[in-house]
N, C-alpha and C. Protein backbone atom coordinates (compact mmCIF):
# COMPACT_ATOMS: atom_id res chain seq x y z
N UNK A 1 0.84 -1.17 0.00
CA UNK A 1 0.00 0.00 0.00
C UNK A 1 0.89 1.24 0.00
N UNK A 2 0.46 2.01 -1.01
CA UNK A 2 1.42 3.53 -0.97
C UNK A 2 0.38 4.68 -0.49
N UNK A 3 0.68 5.48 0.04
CA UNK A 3 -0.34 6.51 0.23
C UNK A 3 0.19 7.59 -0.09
N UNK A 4 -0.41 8.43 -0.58
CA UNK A 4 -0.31 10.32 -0.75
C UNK A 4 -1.35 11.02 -1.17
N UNK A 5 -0.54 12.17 -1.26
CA UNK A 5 -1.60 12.86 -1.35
C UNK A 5 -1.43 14.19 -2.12
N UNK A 6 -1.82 14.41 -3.03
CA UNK A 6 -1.77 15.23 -4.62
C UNK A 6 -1.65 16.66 -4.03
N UNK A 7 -1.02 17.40 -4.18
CA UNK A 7 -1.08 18.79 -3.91
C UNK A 7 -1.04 19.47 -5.09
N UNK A 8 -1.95 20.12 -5.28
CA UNK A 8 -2.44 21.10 -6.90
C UNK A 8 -1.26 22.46 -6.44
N UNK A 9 -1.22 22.77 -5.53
CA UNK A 9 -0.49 24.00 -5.48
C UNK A 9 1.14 24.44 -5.69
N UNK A 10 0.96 25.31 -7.03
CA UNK A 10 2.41 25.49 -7.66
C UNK A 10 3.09 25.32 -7.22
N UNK A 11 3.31 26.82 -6.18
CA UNK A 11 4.06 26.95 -5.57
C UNK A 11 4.59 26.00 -4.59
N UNK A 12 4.15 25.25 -3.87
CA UNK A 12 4.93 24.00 -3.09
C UNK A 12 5.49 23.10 -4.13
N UNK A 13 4.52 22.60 -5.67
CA UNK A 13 5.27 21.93 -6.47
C UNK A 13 6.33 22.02 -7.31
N UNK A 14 6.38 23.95 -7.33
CA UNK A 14 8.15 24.37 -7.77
C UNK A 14 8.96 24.35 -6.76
N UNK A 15 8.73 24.87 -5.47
CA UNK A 15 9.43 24.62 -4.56
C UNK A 15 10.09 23.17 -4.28
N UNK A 16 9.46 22.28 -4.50
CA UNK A 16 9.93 20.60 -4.01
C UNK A 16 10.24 20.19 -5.50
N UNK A 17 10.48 20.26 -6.52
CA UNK A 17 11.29 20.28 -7.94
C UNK A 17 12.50 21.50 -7.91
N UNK A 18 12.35 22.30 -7.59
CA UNK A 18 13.68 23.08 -6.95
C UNK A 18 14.53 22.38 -6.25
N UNK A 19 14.39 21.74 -5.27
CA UNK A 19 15.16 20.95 -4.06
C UNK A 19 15.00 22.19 -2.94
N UNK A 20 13.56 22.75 -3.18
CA UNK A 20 14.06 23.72 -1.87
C UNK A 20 14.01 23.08 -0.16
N UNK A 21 13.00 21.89 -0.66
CA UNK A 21 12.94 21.28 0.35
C UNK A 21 13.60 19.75 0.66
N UNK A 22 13.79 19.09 1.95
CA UNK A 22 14.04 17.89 2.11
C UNK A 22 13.00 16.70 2.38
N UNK A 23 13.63 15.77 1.60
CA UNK A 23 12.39 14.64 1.16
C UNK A 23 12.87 13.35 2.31
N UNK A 24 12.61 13.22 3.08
CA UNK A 24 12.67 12.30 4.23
C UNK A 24 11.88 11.33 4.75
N UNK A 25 12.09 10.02 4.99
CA UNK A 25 10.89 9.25 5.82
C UNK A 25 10.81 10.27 7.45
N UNK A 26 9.60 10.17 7.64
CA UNK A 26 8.96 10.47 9.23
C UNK A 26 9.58 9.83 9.53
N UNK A 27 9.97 8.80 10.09
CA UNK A 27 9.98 7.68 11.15
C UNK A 27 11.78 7.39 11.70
N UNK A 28 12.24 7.42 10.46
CA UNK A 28 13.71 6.78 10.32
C UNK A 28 15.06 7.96 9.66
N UNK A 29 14.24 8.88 9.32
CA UNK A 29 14.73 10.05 8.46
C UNK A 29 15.33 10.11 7.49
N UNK A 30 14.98 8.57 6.60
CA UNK A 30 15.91 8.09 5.31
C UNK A 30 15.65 8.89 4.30
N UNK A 31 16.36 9.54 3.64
CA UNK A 31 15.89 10.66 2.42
C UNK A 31 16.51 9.59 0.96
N UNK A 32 15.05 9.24 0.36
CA UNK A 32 15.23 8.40 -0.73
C UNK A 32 15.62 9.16 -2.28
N UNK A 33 16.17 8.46 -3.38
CA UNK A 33 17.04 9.16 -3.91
C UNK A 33 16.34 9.20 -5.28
N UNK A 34 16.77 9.96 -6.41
CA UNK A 34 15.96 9.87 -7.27
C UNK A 34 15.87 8.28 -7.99
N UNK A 35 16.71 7.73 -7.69
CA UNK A 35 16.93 6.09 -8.38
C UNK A 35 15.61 5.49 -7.61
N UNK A 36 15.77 5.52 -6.48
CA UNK A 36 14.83 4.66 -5.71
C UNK A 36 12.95 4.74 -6.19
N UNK A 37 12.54 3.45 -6.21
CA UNK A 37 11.32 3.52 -6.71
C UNK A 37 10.23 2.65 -5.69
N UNK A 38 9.35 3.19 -6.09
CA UNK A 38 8.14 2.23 -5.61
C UNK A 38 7.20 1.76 -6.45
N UNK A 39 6.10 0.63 -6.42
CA UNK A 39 5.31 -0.19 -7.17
C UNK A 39 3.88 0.34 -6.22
N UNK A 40 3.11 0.57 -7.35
CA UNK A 40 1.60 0.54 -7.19
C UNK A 40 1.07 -0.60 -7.10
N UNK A 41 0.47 -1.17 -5.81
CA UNK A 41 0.17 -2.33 -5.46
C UNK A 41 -0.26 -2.25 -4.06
N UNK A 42 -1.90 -2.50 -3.73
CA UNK A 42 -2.51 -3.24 -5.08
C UNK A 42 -2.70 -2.11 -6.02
N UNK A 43 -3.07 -2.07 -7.20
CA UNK A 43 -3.61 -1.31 -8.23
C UNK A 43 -2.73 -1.69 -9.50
N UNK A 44 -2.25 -0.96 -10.76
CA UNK A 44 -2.06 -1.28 -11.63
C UNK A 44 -0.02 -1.88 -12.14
N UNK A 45 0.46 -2.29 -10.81
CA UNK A 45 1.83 -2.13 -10.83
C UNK A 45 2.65 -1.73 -11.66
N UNK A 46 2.48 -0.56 -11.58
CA UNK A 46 3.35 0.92 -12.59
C UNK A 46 4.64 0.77 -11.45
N UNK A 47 5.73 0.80 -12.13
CA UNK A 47 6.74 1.35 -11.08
C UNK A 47 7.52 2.59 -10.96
N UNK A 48 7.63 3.82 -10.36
CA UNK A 48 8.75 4.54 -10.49
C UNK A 48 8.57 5.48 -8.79
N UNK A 49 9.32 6.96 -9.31
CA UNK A 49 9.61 7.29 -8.48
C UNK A 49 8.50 8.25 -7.41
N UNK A 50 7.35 7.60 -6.43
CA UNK A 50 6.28 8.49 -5.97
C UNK A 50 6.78 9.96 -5.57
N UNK A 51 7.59 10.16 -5.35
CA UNK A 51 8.50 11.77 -4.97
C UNK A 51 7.86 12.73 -6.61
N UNK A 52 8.53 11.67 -7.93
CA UNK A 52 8.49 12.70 -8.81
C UNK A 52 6.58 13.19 -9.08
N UNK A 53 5.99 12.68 -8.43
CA UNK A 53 4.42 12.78 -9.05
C UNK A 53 3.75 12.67 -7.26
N UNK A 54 4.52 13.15 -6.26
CA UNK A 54 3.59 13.20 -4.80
C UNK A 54 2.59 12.04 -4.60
N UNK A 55 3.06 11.28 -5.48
CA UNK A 55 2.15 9.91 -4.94
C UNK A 55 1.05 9.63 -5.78
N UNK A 56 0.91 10.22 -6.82
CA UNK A 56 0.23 9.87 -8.13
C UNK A 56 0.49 8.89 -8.87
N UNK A 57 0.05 7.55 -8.90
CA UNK A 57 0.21 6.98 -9.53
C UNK A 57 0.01 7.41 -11.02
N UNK A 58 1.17 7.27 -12.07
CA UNK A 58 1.69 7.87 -13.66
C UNK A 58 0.95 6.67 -14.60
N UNK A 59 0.39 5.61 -14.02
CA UNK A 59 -0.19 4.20 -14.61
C UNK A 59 -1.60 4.05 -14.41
N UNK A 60 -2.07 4.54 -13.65
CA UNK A 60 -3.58 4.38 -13.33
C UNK A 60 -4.21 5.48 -12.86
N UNK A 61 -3.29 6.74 -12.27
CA UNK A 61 -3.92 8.02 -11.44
C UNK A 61 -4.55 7.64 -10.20
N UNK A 62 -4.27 6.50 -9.59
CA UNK A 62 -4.14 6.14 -8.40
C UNK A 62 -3.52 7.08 -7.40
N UNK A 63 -3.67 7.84 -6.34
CA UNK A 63 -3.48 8.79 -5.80
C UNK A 63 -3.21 7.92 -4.37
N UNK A 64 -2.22 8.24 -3.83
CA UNK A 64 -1.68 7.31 -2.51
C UNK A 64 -1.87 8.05 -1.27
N UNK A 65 -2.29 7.93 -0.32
CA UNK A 65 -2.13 8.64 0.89
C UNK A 65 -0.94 8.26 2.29
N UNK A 66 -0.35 7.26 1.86
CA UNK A 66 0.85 6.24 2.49
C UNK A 66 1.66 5.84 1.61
N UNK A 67 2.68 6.34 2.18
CA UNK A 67 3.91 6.12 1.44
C UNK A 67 4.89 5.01 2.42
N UNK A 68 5.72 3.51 2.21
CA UNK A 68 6.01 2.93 2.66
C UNK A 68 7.19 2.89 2.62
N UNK A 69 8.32 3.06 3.42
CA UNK A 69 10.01 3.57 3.69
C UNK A 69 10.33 2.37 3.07
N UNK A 70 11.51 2.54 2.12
CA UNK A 70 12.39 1.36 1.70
C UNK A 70 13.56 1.22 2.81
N UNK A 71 13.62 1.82 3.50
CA UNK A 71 14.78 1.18 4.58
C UNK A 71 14.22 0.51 5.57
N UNK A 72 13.26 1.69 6.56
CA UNK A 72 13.16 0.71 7.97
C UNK A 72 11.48 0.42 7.58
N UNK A 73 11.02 0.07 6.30
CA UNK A 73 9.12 -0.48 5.98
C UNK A 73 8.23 0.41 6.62
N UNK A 74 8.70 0.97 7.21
CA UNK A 74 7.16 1.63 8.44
C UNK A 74 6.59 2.81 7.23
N UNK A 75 4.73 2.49 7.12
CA UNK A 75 4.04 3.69 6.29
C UNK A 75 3.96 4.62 7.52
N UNK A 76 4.24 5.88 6.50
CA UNK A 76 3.85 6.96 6.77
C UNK A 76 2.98 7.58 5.60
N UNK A 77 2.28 8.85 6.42
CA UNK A 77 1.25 9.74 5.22
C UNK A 77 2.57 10.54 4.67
N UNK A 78 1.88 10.06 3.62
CA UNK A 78 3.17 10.83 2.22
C UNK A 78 3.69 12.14 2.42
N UNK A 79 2.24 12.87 2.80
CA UNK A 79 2.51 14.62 2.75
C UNK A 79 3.82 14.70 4.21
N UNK A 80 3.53 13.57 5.14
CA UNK A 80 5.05 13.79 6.30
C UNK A 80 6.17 13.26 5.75
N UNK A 81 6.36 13.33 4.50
CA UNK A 81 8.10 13.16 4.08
C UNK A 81 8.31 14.50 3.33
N UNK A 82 7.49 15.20 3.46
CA UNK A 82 8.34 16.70 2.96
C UNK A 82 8.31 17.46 4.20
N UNK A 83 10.09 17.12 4.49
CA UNK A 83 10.48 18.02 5.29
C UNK A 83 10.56 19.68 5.03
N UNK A 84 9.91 20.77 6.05
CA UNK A 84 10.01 22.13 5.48
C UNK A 84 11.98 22.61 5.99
N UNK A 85 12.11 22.01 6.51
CA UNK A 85 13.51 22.39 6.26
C UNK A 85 14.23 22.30 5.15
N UNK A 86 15.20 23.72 4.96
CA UNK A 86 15.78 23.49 3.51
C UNK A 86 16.42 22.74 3.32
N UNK A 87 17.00 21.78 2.07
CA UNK A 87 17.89 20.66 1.83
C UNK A 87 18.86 21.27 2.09
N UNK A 88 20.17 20.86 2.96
CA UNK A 88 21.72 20.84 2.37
C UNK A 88 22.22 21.35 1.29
């Protein structure tokens, strides 16, 4: 299960394509990389990167509200991996 959650608003979506912000798990604080991917499942198993599309599934428009850490597994709600602190 992936979860997120679509944000229509530009301005946060140039801001986080800028790198103004940091992209982090809640839980473990793993900041996943552009290589790293995830699979839509259940739903139409599209695979790529939920960061580049906030959790939109690009295969079905499946819209996620949980996003699941590739390091330590624990879901979190998608919108808590954008850290408002600026990246490095």
């Amino acid at each position: 299960m992936l979860g997120f959650l679509f944000s229509t608003d530009k301005q946060v979506r140039d801001k986080l394509r800028g790198g103004s912000f940091r992209i982090r798990c809640p839980k473990c604080q793993w900041q996943p990389g552009r290589q790293d991917t995830w699979c839509c499942t259940p739903g139409c198993g599209h695979v790529w990167n939920t960061f580049d599309t906030r959790a939109l599934c690009p295969g079905c428009s499946k819209q996620w509200t949980h996003t699941s850490c590739l390091r330590c597994t624990e879901w979190s709600l998608h919108e808590e991996w954008y850290d408002e602190q600026p990246a490095d």
